[in-house]
C-alpha atoms as a PDB file:
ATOM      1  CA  UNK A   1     -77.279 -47.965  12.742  1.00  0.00           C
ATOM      2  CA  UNK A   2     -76.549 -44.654  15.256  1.00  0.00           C
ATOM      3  CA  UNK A   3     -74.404 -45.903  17.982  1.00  0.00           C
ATOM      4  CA  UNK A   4     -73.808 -43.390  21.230  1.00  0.00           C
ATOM      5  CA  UNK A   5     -70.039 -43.321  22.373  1.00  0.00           C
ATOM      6  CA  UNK A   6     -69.342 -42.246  25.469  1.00  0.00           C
ATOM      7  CA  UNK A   7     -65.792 -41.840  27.400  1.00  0.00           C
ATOM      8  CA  UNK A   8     -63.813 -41.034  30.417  1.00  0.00           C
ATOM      9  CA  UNK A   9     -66.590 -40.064  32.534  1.00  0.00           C
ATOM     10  CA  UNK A  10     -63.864 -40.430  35.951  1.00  0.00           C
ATOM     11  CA  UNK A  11     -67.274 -40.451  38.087  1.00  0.00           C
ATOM     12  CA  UNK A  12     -68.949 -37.500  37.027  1.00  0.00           C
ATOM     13  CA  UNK A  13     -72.255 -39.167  37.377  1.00  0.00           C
ATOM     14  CA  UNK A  14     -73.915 -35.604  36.532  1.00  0.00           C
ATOM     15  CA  UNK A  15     -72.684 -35.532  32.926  1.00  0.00           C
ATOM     16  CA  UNK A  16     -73.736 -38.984  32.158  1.00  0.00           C
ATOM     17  CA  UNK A  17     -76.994 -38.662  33.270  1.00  0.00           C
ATOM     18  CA  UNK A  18     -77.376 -35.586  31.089  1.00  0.00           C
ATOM     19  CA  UNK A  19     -75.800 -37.676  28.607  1.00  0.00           C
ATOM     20  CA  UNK A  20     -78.185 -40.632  28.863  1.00  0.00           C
ATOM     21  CA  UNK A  21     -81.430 -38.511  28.389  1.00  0.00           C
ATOM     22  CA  UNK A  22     -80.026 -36.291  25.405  1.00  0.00           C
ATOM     23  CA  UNK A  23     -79.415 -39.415  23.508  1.00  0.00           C
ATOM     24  CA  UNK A  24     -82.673 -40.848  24.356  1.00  0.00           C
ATOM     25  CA  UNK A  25     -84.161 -37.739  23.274  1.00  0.00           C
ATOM     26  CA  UNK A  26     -82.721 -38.361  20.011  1.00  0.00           C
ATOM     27  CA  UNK A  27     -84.016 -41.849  19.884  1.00  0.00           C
ATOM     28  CA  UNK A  28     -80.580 -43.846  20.061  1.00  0.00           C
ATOM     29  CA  UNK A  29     -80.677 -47.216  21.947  1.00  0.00           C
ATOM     30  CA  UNK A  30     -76.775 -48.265  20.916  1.00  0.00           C
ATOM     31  CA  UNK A  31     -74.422 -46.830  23.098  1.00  0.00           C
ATOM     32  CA  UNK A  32     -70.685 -47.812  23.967  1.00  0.00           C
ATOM     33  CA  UNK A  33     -68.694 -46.808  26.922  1.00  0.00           C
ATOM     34  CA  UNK A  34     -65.042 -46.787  26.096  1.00  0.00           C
ATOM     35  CA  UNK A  35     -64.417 -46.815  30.085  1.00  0.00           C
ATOM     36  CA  UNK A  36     -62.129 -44.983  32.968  1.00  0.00           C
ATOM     37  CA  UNK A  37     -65.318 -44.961  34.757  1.00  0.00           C
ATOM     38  CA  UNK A  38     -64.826 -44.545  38.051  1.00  0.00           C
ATOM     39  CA  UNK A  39     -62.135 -42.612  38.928  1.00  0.00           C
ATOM     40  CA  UNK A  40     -62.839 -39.247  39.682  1.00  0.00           C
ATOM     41  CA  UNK A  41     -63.263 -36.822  42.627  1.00  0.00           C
ATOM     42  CA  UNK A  42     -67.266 -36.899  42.115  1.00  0.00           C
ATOM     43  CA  UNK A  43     -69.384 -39.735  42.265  1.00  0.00           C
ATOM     44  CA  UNK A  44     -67.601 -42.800  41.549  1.00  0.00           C
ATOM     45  CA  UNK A  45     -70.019 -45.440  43.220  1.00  0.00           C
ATOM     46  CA  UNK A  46     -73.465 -43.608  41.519  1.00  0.00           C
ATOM     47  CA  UNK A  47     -71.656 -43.647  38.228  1.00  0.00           C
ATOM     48  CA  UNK A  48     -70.499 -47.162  38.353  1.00  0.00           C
ATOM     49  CA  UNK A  49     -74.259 -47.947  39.644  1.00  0.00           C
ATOM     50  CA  UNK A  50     -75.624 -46.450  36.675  1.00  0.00           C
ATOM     51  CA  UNK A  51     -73.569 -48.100  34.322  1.00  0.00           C
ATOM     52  CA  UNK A  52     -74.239 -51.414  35.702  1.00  0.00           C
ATOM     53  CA  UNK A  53     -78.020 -50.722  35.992  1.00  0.00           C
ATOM     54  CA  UNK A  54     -78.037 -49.973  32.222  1.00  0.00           C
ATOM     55  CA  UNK A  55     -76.067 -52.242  31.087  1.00  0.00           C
ATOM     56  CA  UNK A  56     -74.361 -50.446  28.697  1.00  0.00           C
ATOM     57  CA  UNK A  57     -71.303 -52.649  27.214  1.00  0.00           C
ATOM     58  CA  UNK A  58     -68.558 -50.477  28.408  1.00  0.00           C
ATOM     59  CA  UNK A  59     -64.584 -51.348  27.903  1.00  0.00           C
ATOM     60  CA  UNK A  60     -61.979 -51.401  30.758  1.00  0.00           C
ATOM     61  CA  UNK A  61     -59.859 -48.281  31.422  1.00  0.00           C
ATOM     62  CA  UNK A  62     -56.700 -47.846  32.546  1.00  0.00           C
ATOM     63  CA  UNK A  63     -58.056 -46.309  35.688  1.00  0.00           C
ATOM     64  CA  UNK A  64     -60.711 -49.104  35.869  1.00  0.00           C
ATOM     65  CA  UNK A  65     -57.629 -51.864  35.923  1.00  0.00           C
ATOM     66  CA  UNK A  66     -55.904 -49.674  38.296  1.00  0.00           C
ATOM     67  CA  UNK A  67     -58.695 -50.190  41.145  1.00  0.00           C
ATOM     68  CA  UNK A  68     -58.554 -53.525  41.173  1.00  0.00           C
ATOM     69  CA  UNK A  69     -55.045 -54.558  40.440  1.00  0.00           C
ATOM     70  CA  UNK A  70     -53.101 -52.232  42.651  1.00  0.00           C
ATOM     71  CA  UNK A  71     -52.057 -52.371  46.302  1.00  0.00           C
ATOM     72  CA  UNK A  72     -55.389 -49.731  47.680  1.00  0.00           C
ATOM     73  CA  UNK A  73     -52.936 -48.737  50.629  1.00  0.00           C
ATOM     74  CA  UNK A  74     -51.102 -47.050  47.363  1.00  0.00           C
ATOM     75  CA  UNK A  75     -53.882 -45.829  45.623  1.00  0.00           C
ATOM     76  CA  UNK A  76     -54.051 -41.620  46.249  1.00  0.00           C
ATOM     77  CA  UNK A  77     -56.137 -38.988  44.572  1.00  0.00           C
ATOM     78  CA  UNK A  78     -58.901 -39.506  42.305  1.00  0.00           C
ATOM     79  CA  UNK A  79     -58.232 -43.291  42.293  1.00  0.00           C
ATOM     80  CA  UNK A  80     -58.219 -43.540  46.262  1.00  0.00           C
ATOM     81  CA  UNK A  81     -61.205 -41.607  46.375  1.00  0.00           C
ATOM     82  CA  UNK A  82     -62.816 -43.721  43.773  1.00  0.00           C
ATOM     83  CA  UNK A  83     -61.667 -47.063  45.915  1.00  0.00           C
ATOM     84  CA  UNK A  84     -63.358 -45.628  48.944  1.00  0.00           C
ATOM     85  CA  UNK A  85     -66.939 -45.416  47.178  1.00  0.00           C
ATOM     86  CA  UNK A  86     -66.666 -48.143  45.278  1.00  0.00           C
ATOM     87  CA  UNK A  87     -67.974 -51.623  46.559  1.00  0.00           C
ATOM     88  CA  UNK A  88     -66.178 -54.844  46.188  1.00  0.00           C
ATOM     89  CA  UNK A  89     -68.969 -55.972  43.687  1.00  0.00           C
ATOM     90  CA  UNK A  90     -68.134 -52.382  41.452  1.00  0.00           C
ATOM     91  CA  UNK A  91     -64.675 -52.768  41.824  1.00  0.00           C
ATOM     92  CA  UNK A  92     -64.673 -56.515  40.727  1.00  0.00           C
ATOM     93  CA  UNK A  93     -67.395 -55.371  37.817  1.00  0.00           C
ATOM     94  CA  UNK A  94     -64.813 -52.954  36.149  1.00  0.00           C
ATOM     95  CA  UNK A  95     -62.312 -55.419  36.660  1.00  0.00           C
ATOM     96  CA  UNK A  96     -63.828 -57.395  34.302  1.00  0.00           C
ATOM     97  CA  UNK A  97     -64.604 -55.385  31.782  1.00  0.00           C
ATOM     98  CA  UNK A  98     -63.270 -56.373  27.956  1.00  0.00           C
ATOM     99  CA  UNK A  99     -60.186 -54.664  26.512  1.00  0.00           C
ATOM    100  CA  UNK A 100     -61.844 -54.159  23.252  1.00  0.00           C
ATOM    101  CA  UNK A 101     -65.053 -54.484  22.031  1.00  0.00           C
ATOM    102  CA  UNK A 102     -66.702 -54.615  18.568  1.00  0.00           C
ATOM    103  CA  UNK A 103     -70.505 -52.973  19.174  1.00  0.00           C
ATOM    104  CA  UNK A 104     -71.163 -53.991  15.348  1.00  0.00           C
ATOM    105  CA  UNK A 105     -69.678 -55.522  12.398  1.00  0.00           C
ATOM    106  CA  UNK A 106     -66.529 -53.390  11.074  1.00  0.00           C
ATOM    107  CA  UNK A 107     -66.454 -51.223  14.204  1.00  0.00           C
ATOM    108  CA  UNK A 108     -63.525 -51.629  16.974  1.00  0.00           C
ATOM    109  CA  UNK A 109     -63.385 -50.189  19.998  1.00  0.00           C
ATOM    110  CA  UNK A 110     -60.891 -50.080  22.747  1.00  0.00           C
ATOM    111  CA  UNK A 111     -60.028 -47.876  25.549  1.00  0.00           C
ATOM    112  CA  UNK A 112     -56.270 -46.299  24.762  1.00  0.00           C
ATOM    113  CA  UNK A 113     -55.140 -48.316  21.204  1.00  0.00           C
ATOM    114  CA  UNK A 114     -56.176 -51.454  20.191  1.00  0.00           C
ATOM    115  CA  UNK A 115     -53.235 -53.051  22.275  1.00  0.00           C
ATOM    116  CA  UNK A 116     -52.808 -50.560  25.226  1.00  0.00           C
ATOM    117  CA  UNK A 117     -54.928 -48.944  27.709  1.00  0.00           C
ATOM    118  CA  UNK A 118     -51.980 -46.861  28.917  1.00  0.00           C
ATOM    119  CA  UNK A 119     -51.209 -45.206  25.093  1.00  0.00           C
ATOM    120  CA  UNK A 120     -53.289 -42.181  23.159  1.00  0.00           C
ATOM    121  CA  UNK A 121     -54.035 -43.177  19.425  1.00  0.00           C
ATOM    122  CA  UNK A 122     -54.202 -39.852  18.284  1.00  0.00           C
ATOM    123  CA  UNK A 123     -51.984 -37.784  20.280  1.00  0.00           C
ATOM    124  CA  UNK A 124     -48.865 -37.198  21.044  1.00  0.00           C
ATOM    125  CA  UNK A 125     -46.867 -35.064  24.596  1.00  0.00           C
ATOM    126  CA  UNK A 126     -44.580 -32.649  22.657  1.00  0.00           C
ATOM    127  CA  UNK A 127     -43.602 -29.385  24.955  1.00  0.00           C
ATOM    128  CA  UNK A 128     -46.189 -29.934  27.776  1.00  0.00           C
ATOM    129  CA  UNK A 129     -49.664 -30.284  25.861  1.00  0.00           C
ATOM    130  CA  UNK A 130     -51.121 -33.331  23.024  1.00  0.00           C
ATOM    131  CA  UNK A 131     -50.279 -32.468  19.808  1.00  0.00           C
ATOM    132  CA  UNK A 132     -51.390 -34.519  16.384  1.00  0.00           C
ATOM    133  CA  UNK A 133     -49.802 -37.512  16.021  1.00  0.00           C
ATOM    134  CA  UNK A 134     -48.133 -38.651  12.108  1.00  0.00           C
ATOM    135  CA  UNK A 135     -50.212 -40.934  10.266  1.00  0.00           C
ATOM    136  CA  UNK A 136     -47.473 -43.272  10.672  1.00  0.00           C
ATOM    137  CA  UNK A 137     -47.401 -43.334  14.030  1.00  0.00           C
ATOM    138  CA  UNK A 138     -51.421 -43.940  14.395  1.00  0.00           C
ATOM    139  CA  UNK A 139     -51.057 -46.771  11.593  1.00  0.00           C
ATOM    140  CA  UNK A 140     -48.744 -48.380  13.831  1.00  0.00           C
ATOM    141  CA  UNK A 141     -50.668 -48.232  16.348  1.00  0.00           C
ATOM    142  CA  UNK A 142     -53.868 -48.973  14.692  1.00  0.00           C
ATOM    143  CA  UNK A 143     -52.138 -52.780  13.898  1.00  0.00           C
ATOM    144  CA  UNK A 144     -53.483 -55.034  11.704  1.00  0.00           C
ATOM    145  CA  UNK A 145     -56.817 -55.575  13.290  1.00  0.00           C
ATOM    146  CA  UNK A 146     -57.731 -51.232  13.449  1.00  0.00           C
ATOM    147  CA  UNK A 147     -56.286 -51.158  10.110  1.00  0.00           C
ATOM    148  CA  UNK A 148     -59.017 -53.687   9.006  1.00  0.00           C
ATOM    149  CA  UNK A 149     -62.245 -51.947  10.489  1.00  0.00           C
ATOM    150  CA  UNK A 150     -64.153 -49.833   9.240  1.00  0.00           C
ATOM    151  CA  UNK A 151     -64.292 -47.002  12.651  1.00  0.00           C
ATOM    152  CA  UNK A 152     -62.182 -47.343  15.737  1.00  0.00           C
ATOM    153  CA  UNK A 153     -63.399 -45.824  18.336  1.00  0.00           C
ATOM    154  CA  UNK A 154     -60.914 -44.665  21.149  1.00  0.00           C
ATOM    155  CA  UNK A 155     -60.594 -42.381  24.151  1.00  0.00           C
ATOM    156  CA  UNK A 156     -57.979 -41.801  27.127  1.00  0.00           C
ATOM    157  CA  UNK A 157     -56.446 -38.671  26.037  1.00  0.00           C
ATOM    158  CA  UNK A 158     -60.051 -37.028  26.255  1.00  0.00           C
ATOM    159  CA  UNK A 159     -59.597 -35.241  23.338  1.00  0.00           C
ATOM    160  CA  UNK A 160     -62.525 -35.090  20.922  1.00  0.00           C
ATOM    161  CA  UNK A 161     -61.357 -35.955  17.694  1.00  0.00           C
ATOM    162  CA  UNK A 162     -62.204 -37.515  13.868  1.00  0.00           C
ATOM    163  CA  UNK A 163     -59.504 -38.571  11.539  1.00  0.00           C
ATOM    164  CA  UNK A 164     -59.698 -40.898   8.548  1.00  0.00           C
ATOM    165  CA  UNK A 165     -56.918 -42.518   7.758  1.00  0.00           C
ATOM    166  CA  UNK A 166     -55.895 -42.119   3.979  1.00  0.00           C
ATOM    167  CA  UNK A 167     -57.132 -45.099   1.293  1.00  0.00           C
ATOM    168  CA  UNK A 168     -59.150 -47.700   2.830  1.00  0.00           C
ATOM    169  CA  UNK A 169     -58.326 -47.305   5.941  1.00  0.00           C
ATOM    170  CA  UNK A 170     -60.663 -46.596   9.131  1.00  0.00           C
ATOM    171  CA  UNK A 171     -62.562 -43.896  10.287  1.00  0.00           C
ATOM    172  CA  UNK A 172     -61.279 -43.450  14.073  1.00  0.00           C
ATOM    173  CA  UNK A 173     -63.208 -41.042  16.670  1.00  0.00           C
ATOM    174  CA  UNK A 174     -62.566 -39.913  20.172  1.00  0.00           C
ATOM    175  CA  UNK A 175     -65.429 -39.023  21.517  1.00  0.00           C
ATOM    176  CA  UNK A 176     -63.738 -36.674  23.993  1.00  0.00           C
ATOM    177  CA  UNK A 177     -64.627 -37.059  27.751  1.00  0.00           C
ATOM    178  CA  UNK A 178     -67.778 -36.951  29.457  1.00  0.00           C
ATOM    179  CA  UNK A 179     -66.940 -36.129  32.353  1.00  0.00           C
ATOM    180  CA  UNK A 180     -63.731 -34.726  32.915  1.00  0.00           C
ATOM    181  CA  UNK A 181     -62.582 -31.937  30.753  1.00  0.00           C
ATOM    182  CA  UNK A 182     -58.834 -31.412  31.727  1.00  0.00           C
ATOM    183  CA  UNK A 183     -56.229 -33.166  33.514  1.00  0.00           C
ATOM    184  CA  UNK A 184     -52.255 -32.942  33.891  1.00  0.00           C
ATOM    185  CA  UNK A 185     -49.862 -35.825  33.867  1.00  0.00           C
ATOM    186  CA  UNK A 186     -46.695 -35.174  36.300  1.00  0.00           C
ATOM    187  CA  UNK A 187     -45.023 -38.642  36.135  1.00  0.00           C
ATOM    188  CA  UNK A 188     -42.910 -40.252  33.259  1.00  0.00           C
ATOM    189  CA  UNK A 189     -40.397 -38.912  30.741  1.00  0.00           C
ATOM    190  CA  UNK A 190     -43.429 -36.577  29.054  1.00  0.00           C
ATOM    191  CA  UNK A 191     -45.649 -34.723  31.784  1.00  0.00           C
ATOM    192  CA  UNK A 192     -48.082 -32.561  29.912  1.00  0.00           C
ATOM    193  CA  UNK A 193     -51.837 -31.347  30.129  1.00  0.00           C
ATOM    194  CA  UNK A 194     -54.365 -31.755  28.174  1.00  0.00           C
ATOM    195  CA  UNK A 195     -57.852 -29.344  28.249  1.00  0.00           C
ATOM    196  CA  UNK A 196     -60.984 -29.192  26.620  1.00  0.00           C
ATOM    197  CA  UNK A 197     -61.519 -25.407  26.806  1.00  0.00           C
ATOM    198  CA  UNK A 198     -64.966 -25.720  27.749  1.00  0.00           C
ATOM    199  CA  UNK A 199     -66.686 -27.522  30.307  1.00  0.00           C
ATOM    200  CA  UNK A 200     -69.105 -29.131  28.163  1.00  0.00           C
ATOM    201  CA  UNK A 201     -69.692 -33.385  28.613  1.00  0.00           C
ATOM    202  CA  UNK A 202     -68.657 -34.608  25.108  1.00  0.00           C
ATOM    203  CA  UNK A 203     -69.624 -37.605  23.698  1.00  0.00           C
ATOM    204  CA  UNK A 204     -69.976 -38.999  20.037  1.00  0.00           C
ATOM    205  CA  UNK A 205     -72.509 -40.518  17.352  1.00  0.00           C
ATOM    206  CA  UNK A 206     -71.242 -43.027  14.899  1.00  0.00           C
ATOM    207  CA  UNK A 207     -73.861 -43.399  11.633  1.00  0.00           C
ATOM    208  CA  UNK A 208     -72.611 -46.499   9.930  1.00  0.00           C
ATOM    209  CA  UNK A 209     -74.265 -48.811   7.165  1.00  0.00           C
ATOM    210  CA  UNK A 210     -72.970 -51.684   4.746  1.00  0.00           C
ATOM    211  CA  UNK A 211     -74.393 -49.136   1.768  1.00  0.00           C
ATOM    212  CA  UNK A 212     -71.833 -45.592   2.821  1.00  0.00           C
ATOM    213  CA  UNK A 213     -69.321 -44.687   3.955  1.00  0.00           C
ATOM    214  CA  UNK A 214     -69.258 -44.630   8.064  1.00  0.00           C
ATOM    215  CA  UNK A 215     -69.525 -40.504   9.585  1.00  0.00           C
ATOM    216  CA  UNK A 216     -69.636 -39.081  12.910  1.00  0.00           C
ATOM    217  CA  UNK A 217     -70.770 -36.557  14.749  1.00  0.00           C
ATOM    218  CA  UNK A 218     -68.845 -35.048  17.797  1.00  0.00           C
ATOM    219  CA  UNK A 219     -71.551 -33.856  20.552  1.00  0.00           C
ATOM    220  CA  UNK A 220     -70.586 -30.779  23.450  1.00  0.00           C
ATOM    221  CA  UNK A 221     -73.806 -31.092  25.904  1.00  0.00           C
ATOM    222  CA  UNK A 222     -74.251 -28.665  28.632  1.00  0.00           C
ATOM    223  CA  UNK A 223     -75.030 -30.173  31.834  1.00  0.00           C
ATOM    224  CA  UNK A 224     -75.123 -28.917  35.440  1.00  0.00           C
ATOM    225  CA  UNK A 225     -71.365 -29.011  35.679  1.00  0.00           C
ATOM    226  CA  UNK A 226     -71.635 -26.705  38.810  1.00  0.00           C
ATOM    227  CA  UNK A 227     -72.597 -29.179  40.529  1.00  0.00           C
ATOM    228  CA  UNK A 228     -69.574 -31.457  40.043  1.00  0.00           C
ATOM    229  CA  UNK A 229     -67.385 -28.680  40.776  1.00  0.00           C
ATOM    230  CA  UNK A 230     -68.867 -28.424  44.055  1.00  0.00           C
ATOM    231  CA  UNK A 231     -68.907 -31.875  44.732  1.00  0.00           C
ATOM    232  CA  UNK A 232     -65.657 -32.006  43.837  1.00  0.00           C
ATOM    233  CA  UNK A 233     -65.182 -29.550  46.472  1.00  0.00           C
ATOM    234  CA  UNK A 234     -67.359 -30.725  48.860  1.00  0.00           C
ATOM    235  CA  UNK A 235     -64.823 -33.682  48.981  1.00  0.00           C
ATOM    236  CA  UNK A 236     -61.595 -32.242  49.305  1.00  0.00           C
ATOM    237  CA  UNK A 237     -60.554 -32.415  46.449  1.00  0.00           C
ATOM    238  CA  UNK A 238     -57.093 -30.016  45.187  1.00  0.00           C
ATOM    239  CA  UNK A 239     -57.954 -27.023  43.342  1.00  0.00           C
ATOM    240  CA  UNK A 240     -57.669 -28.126  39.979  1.00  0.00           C
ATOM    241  CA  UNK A 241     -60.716 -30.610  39.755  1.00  0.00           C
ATOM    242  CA  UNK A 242     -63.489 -27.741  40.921  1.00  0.00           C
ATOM    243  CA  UNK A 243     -61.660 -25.377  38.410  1.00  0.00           C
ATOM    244  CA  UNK A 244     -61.257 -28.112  35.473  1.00  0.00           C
ATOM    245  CA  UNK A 245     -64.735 -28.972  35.815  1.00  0.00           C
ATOM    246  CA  UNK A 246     -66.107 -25.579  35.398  1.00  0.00           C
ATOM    247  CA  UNK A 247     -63.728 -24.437  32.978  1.00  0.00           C
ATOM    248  CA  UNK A 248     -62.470 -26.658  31.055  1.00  0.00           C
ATOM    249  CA  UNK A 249     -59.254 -25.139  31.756  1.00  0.00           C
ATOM    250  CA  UNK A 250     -56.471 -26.543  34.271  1.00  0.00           C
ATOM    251  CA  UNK A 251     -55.484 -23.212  37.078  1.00  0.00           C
ATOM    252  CA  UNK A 252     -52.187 -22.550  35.230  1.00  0.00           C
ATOM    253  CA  UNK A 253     -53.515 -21.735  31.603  1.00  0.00           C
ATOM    254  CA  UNK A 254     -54.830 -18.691  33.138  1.00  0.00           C
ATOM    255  CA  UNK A 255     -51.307 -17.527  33.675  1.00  0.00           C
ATOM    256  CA  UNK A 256     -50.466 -17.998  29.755  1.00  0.00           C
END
């Protein structure tokens, strides 16, 4: 089977539209979203529409979780936006999204690790940006259950990635992100950034049968990412998203 992954497309209904058609055009009808949706300074309620629409069996988020389970007087930014263009019926549909998924038999996928949508897999903060994480700390992890499969697929850190881990252990594969190609974190004990370096929508094809060994292809698709960036403008949002989204590149990496 060819299954589609698709991640972190933070309402950037643009790129998943382009998305959509290029794997059509490639005659793939398995796709997985490994979800944060919504949340994004574009199009939250048309992406959520399409995704519903489709019906394309899509994972909760972090950011997904976050519009529904949080005060929306305390909601700011990309997640307040997203709250405001959501309906109730969106909202309460990424809600209740699955944690995990398994698309087919021997592949898991989840939104952050198998047992967090808050946590990277792959990555690690170490002096501001993601850096590879040890293959101990991705077995961990991985638990019992990703240790057992044959792919995990993950996303949140929206870094497009392919590791296998060493025996008989899984393929894992971040697809990247769709729709958002940069993005800093400020708060906690870690804040880094992570980019893309391109403003391309990413997305990933898994090629898995009981007779070989899984592979997978990482995908960079141009869209019209102009167009988000002045959307993203168009809505007020802070310098960074316009600049991210045509870039791939936060404001401050020009200064480096």
């Amino acid at each position: 089977m060819r299954l589609a992954v698709i991640s972190d497309i933070h309402g950037n209904v643009a790129a998943l539209e382009a998305a959509l058609d290029d794997i059509a055009r490639r005659g793939i009808t398995n796709i997985i979203c490994l979800g944060d949706c919504a949340s994004g300074m574009c199009w939250p309620g048309e992406t959520t529409r399409l995704l519903m629409e489709k019906n394309i069996p899509t994972i909760r988020g972090n950011h997904d979780r976050w519009l529904t389970d949080r005060v929306a007087e305390g909601l700011k930014g990309q997640d307040g936006f997203a709250f405001q263009e959501t309906s109730g019926d969106q909202r309460a549909w990424l809600y209740a999204l699955p944690e995990r998924l398994t698309p087919a038999p021997g592949i898991l996928a989840c939104h952050g690790t198998p047992a967090s949508d808050v946590g990277n897999l792959l990555e690690d903060p170490r002096h501001g940006i993601l850096v590879p994480s040890p293959l101990s700390a991705i077995r961990d992890r991985l638990g019992e259950d990703g240790m057992a499969a044959r792919v995990v697929l993950c996303g949140h850190s929206h870094q497009s990635s392919i590791i296998h881990m060493p025996g008989d252990g899984p393929l894992v594969v971040n697809p990247g992100s769709l729709g958002l190609p940069g993005f800093r974190v400020t708060r906690g004990d870690h804040p880094h950034r992570a980019e893309a370096r391109s403003p391309h929508a990413r997305y990933a094809i898994i090629h898995a049968t009981e007779s070989a060994k899984p592979m997978a292809e990482l995908i960079s698709l141009v869209y019209d990412w102009e167009s988000a960036a002045r959307r993203a403008e168009a809505v007020g949002a802070n310098a960074a998203w316009p600049h991210v989204l045509r870039t791939g590149y936060l404001p401050e990496s020009l200064d480096e």
